[in-house]
C-alpha atoms as a PDB file:
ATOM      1  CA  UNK A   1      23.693  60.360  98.818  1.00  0.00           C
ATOM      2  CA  UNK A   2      20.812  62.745  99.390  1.00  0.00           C
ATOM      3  CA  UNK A   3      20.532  65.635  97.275  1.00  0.00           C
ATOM      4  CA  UNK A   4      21.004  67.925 100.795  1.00  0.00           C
ATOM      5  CA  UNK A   5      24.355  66.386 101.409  1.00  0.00           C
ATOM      6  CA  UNK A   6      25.180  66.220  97.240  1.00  0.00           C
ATOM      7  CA  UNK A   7      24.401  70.631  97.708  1.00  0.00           C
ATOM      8  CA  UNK A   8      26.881  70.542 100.617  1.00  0.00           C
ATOM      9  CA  UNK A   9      29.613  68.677  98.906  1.00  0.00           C
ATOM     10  CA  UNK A  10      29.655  71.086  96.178  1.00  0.00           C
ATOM     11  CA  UNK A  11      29.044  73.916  98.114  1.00  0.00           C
ATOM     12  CA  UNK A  12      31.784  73.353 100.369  1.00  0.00           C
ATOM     13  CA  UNK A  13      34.111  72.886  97.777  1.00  0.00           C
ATOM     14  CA  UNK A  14      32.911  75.659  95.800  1.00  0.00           C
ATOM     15  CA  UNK A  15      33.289  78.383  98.715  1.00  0.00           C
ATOM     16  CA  UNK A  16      37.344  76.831  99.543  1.00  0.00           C
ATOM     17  CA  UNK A  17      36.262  74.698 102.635  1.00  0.00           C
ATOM     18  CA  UNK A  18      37.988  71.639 100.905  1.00  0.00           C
ATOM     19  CA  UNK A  19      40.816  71.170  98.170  1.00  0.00           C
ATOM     20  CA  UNK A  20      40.597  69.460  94.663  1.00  0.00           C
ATOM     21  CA  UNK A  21      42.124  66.004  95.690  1.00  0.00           C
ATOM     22  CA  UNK A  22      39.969  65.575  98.019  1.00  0.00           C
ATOM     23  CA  UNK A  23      36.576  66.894  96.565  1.00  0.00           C
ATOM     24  CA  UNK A  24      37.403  64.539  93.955  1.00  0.00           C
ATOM     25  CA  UNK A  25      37.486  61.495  95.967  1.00  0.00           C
ATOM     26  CA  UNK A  26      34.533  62.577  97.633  1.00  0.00           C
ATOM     27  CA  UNK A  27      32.363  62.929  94.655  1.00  0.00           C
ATOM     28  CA  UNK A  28      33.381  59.823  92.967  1.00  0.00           C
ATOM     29  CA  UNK A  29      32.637  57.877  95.505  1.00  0.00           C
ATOM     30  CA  UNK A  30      29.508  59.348  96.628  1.00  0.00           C
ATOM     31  CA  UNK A  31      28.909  59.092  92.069  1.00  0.00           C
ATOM     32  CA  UNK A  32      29.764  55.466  92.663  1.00  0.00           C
ATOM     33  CA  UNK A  33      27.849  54.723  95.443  1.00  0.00           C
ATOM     34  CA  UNK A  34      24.767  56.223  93.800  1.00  0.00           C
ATOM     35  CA  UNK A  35      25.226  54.698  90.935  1.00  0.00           C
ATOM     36  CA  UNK A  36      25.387  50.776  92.560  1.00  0.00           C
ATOM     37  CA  UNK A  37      21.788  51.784  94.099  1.00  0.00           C
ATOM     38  CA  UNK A  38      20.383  52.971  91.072  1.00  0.00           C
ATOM     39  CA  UNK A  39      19.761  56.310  91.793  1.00  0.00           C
ATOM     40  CA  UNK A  40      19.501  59.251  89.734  1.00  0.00           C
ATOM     41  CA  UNK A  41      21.277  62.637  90.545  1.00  0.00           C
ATOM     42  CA  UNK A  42      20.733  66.109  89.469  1.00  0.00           C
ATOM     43  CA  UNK A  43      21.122  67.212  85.859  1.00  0.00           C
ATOM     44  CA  UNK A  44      23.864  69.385  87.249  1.00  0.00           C
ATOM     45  CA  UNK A  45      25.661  66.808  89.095  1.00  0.00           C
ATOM     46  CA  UNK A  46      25.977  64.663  86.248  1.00  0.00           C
ATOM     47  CA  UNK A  47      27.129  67.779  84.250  1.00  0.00           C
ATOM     48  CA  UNK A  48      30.129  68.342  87.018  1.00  0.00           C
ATOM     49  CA  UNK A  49      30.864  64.741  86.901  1.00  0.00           C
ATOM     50  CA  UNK A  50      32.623  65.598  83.469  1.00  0.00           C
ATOM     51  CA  UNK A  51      34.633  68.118  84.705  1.00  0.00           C
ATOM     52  CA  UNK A  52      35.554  66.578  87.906  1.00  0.00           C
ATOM     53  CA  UNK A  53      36.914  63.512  85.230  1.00  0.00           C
ATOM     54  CA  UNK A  54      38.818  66.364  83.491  1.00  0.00           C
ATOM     55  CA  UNK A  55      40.606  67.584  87.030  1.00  0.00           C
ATOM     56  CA  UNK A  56      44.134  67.106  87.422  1.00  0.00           C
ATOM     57  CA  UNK A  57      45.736  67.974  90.772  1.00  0.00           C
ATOM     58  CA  UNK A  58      49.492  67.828  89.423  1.00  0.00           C
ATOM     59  CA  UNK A  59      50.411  70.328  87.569  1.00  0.00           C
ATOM     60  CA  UNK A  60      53.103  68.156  86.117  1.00  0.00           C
ATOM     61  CA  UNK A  61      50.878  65.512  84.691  1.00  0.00           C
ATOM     62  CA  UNK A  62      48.127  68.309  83.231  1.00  0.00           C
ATOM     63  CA  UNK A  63      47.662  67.429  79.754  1.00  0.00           C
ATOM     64  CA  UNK A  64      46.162  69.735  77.420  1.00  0.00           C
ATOM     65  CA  UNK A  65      41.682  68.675  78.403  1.00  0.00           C
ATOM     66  CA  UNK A  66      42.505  68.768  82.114  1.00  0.00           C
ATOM     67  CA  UNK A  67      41.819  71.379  84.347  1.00  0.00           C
ATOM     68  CA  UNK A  68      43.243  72.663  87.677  1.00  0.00           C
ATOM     69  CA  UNK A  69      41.525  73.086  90.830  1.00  0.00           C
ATOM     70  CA  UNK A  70      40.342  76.835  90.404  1.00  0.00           C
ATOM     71  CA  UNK A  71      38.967  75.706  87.075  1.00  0.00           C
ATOM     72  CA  UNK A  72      37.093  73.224  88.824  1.00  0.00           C
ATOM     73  CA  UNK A  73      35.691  75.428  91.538  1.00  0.00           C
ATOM     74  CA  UNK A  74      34.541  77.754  89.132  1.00  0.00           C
ATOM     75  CA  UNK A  75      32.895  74.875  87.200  1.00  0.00           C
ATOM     76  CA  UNK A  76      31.575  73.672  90.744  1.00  0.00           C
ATOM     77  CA  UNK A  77      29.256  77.066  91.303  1.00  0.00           C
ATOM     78  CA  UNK A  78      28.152  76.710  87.806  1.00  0.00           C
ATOM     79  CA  UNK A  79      26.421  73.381  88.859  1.00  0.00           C
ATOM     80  CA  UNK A  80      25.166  75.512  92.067  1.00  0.00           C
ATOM     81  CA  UNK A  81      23.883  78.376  89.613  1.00  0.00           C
ATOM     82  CA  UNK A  82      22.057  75.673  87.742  1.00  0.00           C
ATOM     83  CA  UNK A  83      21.124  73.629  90.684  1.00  0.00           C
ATOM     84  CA  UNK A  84      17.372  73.304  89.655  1.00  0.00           C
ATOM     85  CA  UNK A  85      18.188  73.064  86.525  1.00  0.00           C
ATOM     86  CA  UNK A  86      15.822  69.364  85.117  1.00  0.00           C
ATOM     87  CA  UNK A  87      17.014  67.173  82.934  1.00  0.00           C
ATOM     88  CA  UNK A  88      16.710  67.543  79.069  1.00  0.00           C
ATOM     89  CA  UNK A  89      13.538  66.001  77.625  1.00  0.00           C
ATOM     90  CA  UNK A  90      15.002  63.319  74.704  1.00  0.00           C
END
């Protein structure tokens, strides 16, 4: 997926234009897809991958590391805020 559509993704999940179940489907298959070409995403993509893994979208099945869907918007416009953020040297 190219980092334009990756921005809009997030974006329009960030700003409410699409709920948790189905940015998460979204992004792990776009993830999954990029992964199976070999390509390598934003630093802060791979950061929201962790908390997209952590989403829950039943409140009934949270367990105590899951987040809801507000907690994953807010940790959506972090990854906007650090957008241009590179990757850490090793």
């Amino acid at each position: 997926m190219s980092e334009f559509d990756w921005k809009n993704l997030i974006e329009t999940f960030a700003s409410g234009g699409m709920d948790g179940p189905t940015f998460e489907q979204a992004f792990l298959q776009a993830r999954r897809a990029d992964i199976e070409a070999g390509l390598s995403g934003r630093f802060a993509v791979d950061l929201l991958f962790y908390e997209v893994d952590a989403y829950c979208s039943d409140p009934a099945l949270m367990g105590p590391e899951d987040i809801d869907v507000e907690q994953l918007r807010i940790a959506a416009r972090r990854c906007l805020a650090r957008w241009d953020e590179p990757w850490p040297k090793i």
